[in-house]
Protein backbone atom coordinates (compact mmCIF):
# COMPACT_ATOMS: atom_id res chain seq x y z
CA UNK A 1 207.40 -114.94 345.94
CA UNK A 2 209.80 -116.86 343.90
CA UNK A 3 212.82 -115.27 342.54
CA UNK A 4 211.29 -115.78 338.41
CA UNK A 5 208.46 -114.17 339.62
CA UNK A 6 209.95 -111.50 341.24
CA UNK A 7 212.42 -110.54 338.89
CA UNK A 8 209.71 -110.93 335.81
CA UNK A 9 207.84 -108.26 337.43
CA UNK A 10 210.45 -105.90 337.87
CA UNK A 11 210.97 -106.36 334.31
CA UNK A 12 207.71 -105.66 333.94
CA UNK A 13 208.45 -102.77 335.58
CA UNK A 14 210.86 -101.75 333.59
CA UNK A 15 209.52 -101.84 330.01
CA UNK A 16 205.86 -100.42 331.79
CA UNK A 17 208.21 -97.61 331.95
CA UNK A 18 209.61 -97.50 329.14
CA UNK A 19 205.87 -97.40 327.30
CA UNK A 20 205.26 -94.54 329.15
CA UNK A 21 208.29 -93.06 328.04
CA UNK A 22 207.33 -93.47 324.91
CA UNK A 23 203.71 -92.79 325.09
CA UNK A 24 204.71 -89.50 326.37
CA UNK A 25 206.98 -88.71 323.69
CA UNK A 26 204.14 -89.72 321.26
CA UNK A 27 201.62 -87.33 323.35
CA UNK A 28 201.85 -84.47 325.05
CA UNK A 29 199.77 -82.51 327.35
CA UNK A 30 198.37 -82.50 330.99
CA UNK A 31 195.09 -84.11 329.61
CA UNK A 32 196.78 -87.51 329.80
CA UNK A 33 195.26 -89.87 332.20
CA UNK A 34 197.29 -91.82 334.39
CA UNK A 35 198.70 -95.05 333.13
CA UNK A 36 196.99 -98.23 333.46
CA UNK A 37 198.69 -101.95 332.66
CA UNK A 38 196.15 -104.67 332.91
CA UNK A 39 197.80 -108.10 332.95
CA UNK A 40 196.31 -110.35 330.41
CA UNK A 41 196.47 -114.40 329.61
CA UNK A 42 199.45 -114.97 327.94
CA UNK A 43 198.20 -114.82 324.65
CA UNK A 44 200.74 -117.76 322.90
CA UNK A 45 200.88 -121.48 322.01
CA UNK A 46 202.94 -123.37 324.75
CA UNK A 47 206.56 -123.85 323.73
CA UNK A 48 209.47 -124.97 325.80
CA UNK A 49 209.88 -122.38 327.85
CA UNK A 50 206.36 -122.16 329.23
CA UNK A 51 204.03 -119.82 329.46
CA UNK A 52 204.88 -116.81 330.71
CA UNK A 53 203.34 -112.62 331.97
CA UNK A 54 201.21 -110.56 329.34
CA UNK A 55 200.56 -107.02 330.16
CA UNK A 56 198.72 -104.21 328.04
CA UNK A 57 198.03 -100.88 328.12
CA UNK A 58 195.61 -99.28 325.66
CA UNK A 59 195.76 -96.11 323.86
CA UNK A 60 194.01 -93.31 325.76
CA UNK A 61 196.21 -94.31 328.69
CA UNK A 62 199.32 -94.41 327.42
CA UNK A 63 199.87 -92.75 324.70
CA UNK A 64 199.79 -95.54 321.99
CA UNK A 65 198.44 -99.51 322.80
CA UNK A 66 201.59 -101.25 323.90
CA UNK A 67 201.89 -105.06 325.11
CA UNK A 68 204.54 -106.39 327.33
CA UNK A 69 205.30 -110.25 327.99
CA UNK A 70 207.79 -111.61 329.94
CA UNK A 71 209.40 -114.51 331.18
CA UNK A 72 212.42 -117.08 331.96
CA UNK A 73 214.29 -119.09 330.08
CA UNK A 74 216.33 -121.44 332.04
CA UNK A 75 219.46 -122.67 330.95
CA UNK A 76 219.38 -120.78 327.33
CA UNK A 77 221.68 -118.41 328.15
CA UNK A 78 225.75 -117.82 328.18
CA UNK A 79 226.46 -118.98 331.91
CA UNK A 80 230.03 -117.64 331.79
CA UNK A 81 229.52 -114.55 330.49
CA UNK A 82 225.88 -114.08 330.67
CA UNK A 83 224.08 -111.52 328.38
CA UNK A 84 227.46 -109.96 326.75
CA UNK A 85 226.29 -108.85 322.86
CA UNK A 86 223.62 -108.25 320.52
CA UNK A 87 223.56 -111.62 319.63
CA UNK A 88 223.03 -112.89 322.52
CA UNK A 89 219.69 -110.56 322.89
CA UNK A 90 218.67 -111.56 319.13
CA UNK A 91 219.04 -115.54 320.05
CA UNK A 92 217.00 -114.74 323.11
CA UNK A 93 214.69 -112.51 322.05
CA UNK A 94 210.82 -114.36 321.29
CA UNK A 95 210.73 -112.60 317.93
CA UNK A 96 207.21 -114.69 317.15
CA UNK A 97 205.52 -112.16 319.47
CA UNK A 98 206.55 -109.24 317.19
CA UNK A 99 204.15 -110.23 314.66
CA UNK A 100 206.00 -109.94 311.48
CA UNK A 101 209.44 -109.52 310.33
CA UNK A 102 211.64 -107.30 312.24
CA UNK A 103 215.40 -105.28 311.89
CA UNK A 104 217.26 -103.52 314.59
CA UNK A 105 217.28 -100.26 315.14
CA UNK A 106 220.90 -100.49 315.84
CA UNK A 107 223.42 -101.72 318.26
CA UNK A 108 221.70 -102.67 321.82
CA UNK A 109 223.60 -101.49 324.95
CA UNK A 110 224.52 -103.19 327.91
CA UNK A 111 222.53 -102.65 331.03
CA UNK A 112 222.95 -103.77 334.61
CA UNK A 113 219.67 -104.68 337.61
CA UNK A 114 220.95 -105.09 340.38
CA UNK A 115 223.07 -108.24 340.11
CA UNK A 116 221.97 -109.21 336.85
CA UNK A 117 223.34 -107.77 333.87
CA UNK A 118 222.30 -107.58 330.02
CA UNK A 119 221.09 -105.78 327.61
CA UNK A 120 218.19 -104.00 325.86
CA UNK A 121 217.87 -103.64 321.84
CA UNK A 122 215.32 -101.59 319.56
CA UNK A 123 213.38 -103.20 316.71
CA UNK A 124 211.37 -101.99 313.60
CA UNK A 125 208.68 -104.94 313.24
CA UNK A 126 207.05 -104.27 309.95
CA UNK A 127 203.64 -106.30 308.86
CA UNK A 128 202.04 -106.46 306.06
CA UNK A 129 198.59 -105.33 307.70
CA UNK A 130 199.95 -102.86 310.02
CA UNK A 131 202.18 -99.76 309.68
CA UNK A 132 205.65 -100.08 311.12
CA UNK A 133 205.53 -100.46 314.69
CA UNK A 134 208.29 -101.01 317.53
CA UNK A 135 209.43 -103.41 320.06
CA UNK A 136 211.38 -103.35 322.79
CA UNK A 137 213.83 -106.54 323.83
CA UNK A 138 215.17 -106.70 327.43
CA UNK A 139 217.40 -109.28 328.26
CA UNK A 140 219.04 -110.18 331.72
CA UNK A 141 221.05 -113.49 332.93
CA UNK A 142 222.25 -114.44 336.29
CA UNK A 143 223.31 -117.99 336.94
CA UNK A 144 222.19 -119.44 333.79
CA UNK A 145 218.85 -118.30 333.52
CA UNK A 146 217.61 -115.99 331.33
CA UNK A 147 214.63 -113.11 331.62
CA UNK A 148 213.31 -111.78 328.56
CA UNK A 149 210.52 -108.92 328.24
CA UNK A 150 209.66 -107.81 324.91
CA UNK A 151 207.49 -104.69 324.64
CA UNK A 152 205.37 -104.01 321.53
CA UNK A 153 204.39 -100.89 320.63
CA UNK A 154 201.39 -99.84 318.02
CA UNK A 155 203.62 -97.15 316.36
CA UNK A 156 207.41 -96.22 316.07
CA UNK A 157 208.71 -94.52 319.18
CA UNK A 158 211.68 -92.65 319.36
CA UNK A 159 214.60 -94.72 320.39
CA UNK A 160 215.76 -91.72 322.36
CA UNK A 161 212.83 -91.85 324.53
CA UNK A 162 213.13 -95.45 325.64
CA UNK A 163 216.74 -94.61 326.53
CA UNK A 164 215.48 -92.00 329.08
CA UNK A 165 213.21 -94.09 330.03
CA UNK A 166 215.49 -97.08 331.29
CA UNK A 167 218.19 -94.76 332.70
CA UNK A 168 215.71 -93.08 334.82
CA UNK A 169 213.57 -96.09 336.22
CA UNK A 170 216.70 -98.52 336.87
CA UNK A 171 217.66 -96.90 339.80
CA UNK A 172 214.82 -96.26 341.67
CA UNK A 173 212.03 -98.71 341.08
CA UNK A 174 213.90 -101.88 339.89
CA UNK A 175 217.27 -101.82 341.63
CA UNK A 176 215.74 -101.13 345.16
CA UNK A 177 212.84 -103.94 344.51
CA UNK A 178 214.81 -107.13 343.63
CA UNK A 179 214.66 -109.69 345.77
């Protein structure tokens, strides 16, 4: 397994997580049934940077219909400093998967995966069709590449429940997976 691969899937990981964080914040009760992320075609145009993971997870499942994508960017990131402010997660962030204009929640905050640091920032996407929803944007660099996930979620979510959901998960599923 290459190391892209590898560490897009513990992203993956991560923000799979994080939905059900969220879905579980949205829904409560012991009548939930057990989470289930189907990985999809990546549902995008080529660009640049390739095509990269698509993952959903429907409503009954998780508590609201979420979809996750993820992949590398090489070379688009800070090399020296790597993934260091809010900018850099806003430059990085594929904001044409959000599916309508979107505004921060507020300041992102840094994170750390193993060796790779970064940082993870809360959006409002608001469409014209569709009633405010949220997304997600991950971002983590080492050596000048670049791993974004973006998770998209049918409904506003709590930001405090995607916090919990990324302090507990780091440490045991991502940090003791990377390759």
């Amino acid at each position: 397994m290459t190391f892209t691969r590898a560490a897009r899937l513990m992203l993956a990981l991560l923000l799979v997580g994080l939905a059900g964080a969220a879905g579980s914040a949205a829904r409560s009760g012991a009548d939930r049934p057990e989470q289930t992320w189907t990985e999809i075609s990546w549902p995008f145009l080529l660009d640049e940077w390739g095509a990269g993971q698509a993952f959903r997870c429907e409503d009954k499942a998780c508590g609201l219909e979420a979809r996750l994508f993820v992949r590398a960017k090489r070379g688009f990131c800070n090399c020296f400093q790597g993934v260091a402010d809010d900018a850099e997660v806003d430059r990085l962030t594929d904001f044409e998967f959000l599916g309508g204009p979107s505004r921060p929640l507020g300041p992102g905050r840094a994170i750390a995966i193993g060796d790779r640091s970064g940082r993870v920032r809360s959006f409002a996407v608001d469409g014209a069709k569709a009633p405010s929803r949220r997304a997600v944007s991950l971002v983590v660099a080492k050596d000048c590449e670049a791993l974004v996930a973006t998770l998209i979620a049918d409904r506003e979510v709590a930001a405090a429940a995607a916090d919990v959901a990324i302090v507990a998960l780091l440490p045991r599923t991502l940090v003791a997976n990377l390759p």
